[in-house]
Protein backbone atom coordinates (compact mmCIF):
# COMPACT_ATOMS: atom_id res chain seq x y z
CA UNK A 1 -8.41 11.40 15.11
CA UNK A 2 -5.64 10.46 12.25
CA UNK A 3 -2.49 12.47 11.77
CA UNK A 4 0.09 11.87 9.50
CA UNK A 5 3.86 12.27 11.76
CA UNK A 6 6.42 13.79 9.46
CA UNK A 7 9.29 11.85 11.66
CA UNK A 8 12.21 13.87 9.40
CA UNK A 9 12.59 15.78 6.22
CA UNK A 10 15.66 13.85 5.19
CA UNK A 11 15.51 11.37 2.55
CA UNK A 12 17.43 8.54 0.45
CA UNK A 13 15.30 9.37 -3.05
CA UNK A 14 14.65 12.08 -5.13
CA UNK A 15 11.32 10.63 -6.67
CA UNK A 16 9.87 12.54 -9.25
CA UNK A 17 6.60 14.42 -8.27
CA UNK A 18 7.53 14.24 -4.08
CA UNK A 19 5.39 16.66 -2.23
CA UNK A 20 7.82 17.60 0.45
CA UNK A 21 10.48 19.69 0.58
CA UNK A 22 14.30 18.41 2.21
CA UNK A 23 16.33 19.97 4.37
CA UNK A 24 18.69 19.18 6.89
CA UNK A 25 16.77 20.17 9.95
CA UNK A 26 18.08 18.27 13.15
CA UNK A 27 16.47 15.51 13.78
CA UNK A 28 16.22 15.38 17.93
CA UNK A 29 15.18 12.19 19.72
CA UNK A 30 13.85 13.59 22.35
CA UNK A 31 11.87 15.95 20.38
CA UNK A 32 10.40 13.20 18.89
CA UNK A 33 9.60 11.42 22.10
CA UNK A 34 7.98 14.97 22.83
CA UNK A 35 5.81 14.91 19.96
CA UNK A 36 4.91 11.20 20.68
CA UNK A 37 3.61 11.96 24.33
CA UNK A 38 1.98 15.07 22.65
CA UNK A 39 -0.09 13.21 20.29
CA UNK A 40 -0.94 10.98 23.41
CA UNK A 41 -2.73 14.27 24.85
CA UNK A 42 -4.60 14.58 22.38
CA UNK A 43 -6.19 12.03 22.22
CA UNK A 44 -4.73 10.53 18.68
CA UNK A 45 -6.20 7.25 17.38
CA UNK A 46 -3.99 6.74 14.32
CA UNK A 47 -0.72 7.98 13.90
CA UNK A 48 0.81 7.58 10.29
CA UNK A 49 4.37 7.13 10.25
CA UNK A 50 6.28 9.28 7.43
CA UNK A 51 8.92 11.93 6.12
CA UNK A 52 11.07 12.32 4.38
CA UNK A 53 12.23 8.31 4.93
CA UNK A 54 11.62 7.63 8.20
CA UNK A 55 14.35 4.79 8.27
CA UNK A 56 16.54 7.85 8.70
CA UNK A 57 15.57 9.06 12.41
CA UNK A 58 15.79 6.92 15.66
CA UNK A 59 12.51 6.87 16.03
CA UNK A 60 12.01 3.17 18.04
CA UNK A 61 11.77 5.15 21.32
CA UNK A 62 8.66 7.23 20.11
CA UNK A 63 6.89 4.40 18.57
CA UNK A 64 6.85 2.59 21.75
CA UNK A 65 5.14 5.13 23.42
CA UNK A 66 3.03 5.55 20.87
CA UNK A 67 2.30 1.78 21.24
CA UNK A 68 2.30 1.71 24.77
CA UNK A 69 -0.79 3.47 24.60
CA UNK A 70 -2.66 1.43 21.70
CA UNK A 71 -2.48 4.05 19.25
CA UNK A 72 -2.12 2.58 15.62
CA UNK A 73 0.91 3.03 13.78
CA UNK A 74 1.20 2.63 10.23
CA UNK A 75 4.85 2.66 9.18
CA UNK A 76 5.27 4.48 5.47
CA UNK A 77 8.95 3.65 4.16
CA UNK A 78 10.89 3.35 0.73
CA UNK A 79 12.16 0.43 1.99
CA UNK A 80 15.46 0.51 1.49
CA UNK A 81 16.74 0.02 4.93
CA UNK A 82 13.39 -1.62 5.78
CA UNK A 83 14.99 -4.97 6.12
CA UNK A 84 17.12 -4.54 8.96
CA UNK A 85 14.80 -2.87 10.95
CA UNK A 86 11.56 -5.44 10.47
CA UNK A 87 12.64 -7.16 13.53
CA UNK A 88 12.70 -4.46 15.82
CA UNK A 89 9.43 -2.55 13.95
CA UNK A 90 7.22 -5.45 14.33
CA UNK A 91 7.10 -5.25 17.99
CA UNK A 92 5.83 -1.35 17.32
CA UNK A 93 3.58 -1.05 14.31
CA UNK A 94 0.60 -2.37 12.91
CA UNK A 95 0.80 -1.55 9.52
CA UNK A 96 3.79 -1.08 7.09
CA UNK A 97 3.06 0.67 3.74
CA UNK A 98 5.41 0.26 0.71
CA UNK A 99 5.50 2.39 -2.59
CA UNK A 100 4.68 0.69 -5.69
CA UNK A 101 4.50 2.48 -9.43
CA UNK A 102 4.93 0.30 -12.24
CA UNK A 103 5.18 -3.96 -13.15
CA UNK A 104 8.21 -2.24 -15.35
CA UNK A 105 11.35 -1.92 -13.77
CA UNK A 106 12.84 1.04 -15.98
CA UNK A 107 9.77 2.55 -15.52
CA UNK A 108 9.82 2.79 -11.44
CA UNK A 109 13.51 3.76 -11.91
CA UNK A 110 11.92 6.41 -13.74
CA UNK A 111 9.63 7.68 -10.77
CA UNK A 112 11.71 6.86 -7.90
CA UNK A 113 15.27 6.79 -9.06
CA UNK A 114 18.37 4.52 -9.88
CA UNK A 115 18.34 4.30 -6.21
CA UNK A 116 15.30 2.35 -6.00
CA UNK A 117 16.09 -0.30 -8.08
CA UNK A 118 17.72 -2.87 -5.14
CA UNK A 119 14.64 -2.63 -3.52
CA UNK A 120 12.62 -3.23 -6.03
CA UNK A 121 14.11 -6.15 -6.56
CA UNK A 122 13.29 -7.27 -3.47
CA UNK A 123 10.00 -6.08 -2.80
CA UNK A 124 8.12 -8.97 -2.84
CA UNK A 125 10.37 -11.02 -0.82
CA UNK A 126 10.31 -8.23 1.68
CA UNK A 127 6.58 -8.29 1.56
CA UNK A 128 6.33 -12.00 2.25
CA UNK A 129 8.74 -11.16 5.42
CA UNK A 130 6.39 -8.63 6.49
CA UNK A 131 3.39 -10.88 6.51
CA UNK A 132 5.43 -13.45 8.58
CA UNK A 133 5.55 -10.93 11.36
CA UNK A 134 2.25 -10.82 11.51
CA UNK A 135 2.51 -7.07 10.08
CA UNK A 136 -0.65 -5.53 8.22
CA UNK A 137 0.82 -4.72 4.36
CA UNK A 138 -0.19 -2.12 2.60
CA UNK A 139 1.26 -1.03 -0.95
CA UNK A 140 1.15 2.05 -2.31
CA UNK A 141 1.13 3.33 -5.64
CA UNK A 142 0.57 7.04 -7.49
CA UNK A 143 -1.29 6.88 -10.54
CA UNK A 144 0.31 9.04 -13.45
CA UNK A 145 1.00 8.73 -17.04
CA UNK A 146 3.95 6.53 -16.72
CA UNK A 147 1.49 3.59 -15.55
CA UNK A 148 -2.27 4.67 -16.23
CA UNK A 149 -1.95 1.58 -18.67
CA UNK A 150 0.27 -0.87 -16.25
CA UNK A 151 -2.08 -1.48 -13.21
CA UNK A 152 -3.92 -4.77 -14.49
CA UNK A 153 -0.25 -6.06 -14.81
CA UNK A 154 1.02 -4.68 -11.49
CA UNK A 155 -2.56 -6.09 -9.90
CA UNK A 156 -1.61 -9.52 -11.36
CA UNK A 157 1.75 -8.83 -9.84
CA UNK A 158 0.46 -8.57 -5.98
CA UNK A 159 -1.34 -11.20 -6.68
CA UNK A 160 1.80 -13.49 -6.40
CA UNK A 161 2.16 -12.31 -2.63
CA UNK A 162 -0.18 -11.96 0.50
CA UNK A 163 -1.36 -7.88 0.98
CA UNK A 164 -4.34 -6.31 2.58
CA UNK A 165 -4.47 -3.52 0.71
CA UNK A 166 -3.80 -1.57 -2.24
CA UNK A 167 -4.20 2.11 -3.00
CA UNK A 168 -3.74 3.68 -5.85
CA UNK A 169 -3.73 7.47 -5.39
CA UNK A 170 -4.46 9.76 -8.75
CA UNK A 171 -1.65 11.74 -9.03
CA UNK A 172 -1.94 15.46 -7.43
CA UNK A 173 -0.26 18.27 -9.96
CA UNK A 174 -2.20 21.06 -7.90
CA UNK A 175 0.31 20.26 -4.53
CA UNK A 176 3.14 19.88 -6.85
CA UNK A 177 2.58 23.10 -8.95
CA UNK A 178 2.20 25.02 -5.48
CA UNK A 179 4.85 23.75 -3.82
CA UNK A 180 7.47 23.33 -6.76
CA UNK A 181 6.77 23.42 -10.29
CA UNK A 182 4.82 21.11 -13.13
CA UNK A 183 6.78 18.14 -13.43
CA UNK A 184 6.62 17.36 -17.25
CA UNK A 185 7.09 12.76 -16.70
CA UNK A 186 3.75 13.84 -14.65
CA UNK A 187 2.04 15.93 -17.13
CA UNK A 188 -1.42 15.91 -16.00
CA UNK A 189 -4.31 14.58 -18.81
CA UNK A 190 -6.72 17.28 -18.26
CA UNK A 191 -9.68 17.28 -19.58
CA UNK A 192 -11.03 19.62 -22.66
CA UNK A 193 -14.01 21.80 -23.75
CA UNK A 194 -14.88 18.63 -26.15
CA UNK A 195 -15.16 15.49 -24.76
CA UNK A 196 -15.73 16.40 -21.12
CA UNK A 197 -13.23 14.77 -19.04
CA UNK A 198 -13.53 11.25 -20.31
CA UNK A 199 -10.07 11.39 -21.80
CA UNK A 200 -8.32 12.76 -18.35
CA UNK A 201 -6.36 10.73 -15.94
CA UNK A 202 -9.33 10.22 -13.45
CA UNK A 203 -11.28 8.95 -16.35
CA UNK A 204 -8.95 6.16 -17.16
CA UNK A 205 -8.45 5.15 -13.12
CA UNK A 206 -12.33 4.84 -12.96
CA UNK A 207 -12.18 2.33 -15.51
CA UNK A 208 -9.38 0.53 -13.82
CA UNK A 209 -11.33 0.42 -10.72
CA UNK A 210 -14.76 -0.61 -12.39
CA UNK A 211 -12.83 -3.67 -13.68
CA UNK A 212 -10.75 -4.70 -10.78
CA UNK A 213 -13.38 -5.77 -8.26
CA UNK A 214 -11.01 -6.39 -5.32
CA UNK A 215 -12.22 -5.22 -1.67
CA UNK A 216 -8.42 -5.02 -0.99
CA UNK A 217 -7.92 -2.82 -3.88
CA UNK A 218 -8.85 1.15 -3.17
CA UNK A 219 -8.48 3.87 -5.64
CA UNK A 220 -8.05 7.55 -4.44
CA UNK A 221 -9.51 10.78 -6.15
CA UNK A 222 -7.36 13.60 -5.91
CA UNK A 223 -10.46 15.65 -5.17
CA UNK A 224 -12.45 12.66 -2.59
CA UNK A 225 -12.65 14.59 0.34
CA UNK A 226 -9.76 13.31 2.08
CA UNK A 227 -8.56 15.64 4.89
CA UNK A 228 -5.12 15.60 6.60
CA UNK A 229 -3.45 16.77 10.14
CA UNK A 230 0.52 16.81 9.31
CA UNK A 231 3.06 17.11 11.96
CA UNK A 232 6.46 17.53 11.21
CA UNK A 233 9.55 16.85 13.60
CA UNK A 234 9.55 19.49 15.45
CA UNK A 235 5.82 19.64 16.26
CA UNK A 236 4.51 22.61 13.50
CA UNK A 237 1.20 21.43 12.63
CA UNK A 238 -0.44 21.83 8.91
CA UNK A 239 -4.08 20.97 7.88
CA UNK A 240 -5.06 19.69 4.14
CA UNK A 241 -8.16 19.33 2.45
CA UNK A 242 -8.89 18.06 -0.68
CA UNK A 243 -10.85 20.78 -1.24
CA UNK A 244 -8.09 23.00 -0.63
CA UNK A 245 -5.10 23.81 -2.81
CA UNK A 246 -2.02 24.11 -0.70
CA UNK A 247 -1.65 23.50 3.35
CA UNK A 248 -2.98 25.67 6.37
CA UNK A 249 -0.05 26.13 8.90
CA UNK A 250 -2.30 26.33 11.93
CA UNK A 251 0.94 26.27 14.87
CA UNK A 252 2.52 23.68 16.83
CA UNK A 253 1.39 21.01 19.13
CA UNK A 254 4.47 21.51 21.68
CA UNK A 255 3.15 24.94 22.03
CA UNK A 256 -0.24 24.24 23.36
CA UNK A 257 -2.06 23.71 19.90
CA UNK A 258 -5.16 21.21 20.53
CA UNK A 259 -6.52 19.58 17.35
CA UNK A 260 -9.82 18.92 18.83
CA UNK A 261 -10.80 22.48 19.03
CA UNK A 262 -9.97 23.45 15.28
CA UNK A 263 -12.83 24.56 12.76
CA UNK A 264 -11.28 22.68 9.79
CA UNK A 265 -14.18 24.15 7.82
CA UNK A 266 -12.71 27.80 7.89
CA UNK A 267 -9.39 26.67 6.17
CA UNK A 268 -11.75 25.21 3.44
CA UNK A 269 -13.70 27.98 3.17
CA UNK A 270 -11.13 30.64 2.91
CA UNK A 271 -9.17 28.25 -0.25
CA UNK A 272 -11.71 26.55 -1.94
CA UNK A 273 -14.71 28.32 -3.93
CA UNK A 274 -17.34 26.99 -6.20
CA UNK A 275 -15.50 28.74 -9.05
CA UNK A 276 -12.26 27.20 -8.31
CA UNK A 277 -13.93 23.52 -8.38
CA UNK A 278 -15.61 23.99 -11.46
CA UNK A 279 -12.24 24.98 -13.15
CA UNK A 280 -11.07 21.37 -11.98
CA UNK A 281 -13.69 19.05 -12.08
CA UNK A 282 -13.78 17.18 -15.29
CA UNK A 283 -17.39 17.60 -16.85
CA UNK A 284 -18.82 14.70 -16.02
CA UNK A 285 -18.30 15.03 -11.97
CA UNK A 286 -19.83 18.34 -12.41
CA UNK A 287 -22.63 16.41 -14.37
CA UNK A 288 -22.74 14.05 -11.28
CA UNK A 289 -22.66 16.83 -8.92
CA UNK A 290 -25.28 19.22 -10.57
CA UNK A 291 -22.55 21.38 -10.55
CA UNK A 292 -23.13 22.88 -14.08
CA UNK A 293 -24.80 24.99 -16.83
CA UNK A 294 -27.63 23.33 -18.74
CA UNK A 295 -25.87 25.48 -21.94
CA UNK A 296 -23.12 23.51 -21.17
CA UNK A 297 -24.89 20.15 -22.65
CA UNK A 298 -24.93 21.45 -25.78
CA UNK A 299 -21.54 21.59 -25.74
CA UNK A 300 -19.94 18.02 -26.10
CA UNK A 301 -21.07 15.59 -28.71
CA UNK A 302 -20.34 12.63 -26.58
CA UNK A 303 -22.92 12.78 -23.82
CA UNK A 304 -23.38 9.30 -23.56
CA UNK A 305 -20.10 8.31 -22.60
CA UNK A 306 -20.17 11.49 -20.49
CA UNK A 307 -23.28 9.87 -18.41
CA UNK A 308 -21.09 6.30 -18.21
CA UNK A 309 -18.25 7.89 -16.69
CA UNK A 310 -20.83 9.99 -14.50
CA UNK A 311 -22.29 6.38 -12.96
CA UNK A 312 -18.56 5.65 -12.50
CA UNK A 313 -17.81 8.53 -10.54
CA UNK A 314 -21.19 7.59 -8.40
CA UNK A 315 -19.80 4.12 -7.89
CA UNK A 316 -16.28 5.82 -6.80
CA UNK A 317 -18.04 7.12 -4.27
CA UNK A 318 -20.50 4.60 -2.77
CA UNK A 319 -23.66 6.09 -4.09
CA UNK A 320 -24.02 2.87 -6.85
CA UNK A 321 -23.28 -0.87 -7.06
CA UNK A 322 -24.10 -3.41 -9.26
């Protein structure tokens, strides 16, 4: 079992299109050593490291137990205080992701904030320190507008350093719309009753990912099937799907809750209908899926770039090589 540890809420950015919410709720040591001895009860495999920034919280404590146990951590930061803690982390985690959003430097600015900027700077230097402790690197990017047309560059950019692994996540307006409001610099390029989705943001990241054939390189649907337990600092547990459009709070794992014994499939059931998934499926994953009218065909005038971007979708999801 993964879980995703939401270590604090506080933060040093104010990225454009952030998920979570900040606040200044206390950030306890002990409570996190709690948590960490919690997760151990339960039998946790993976334990994913985030916030907030979790450079924040005195966490060194909780990791240890966490790896006194053989649990895998992997360490999600900004990096901006990441270099004075490497030392001490790499005794503690296995992996250490970093966020990365455009080869442009205005453009990251743009995502992440003036704020950002010394880091990224440094972020391949800090990389290449990371590798020399032995440390798994993983970078991290959201796909959006701003750089649906700057990954080639920024792939030829990692290239210049030593990384495992890649992921480029398609940015999520549905969490951001329920949780805040529509960020206009991440507009979402949905698709129309015309050309069938082939023009939408998913579209133009299944190209990207037909052309960079790199094992190390991952690209993440926003509707894949990807399901998350999140714990925050002061144990209230929340369960996302996918398939789902906001979070389940299901209760708190310092009051007896046992992940093992939840029927994740109820929470999906009670937010997700077929109805709901045709509204935001592009046309050609319903194509792939079956999930549509035959009226519908008659419909768009470009069905043969609908069935290319169909196979793509297959080959996004392991059902077609070359």
């Amino acid at each position: 079992m993964k879980v995703n540890w939401e270590v604090t809420n506080r933060c040093n950015l104010k990225c454009n299109g952030c998920i979570k919410f900040q606040d200044e709720t206390p950030d306890s040591k002990e409570d996190l050593e709690r948590i960490a001895n919690r997760l151990i009860q339960l039998d946790v495999e993976e334990v994913t490291i985030t916030g907030g920034e979790p450079g924040l919280v005195d966490i060194e404590s909780s990791l240890n137990i966490l790896k006194s146990k053989g649990i895998y951590i992997d360490y999600h930061t900004n990096g901006l205080n990441l270099d004075s803690k490497l030392n001490t982390l790499s005794h503690l985690v296995n992996e250490i992701g970093l966020p990365y959003d455009s080869s442009n430097p205005e453009v990251q600015m743009r995502m992440r904030g003036e704020e950002f900027r010394k880091f990224y700077e440094d972020t391949f230097a800090l990389a290449k320190k990371i590798k020399q402790h032995g440390i798994k690197l993983t970078f991290h990017t959201v796909f959006s507008e701003n750089n649906s047309s700057d990954i080639m560059s920024m792939y030829k950019k990692l290239q210049t350093v030593t990384f495992d692994l890649w992921k480029v996540y398609e940015y999520n307006t549905f969490i951001v719309e329920n949780r805040f409001f529509k960020n206009p610099i991440y507009s979402y390029m949905f698709e129309d009753d015309v050309f069938g989705g082939v023009n939408s943001l998913f579209a133009q990241m299944l190209q990207w990912e037909d052309k960079i054939k790199d094992k190390r390189v991952k690209f993440v649907g926003k509707l894949d099937g990807q399901e998350y337990f999140f714990v925050n600092n002061l144990g209230k547990t929340t369960y996302f799907h996918t398939d789902m459009c906001r979070e389940k709070e299901i209760g708190n794992i310092l009051d007896g809750l046992d992940l093992k014994t939840i029927n994740t499939q109820e929470f999906i059931d009670q937010d997700f209908t077929s109805e709901n998934q045709r509204d935001i499926q592009p046309f050609f994953m319903k194509l792939f899926d079956g999930n549509y009218f035959e009226e519908e065909l008659e419909t768009y005038r470009n069905l043969r770039k609908i069935y290319k971007f169909s196979r793509l979708y297959a080959k996004h999801l392991g059902y077609d090589s070359d």
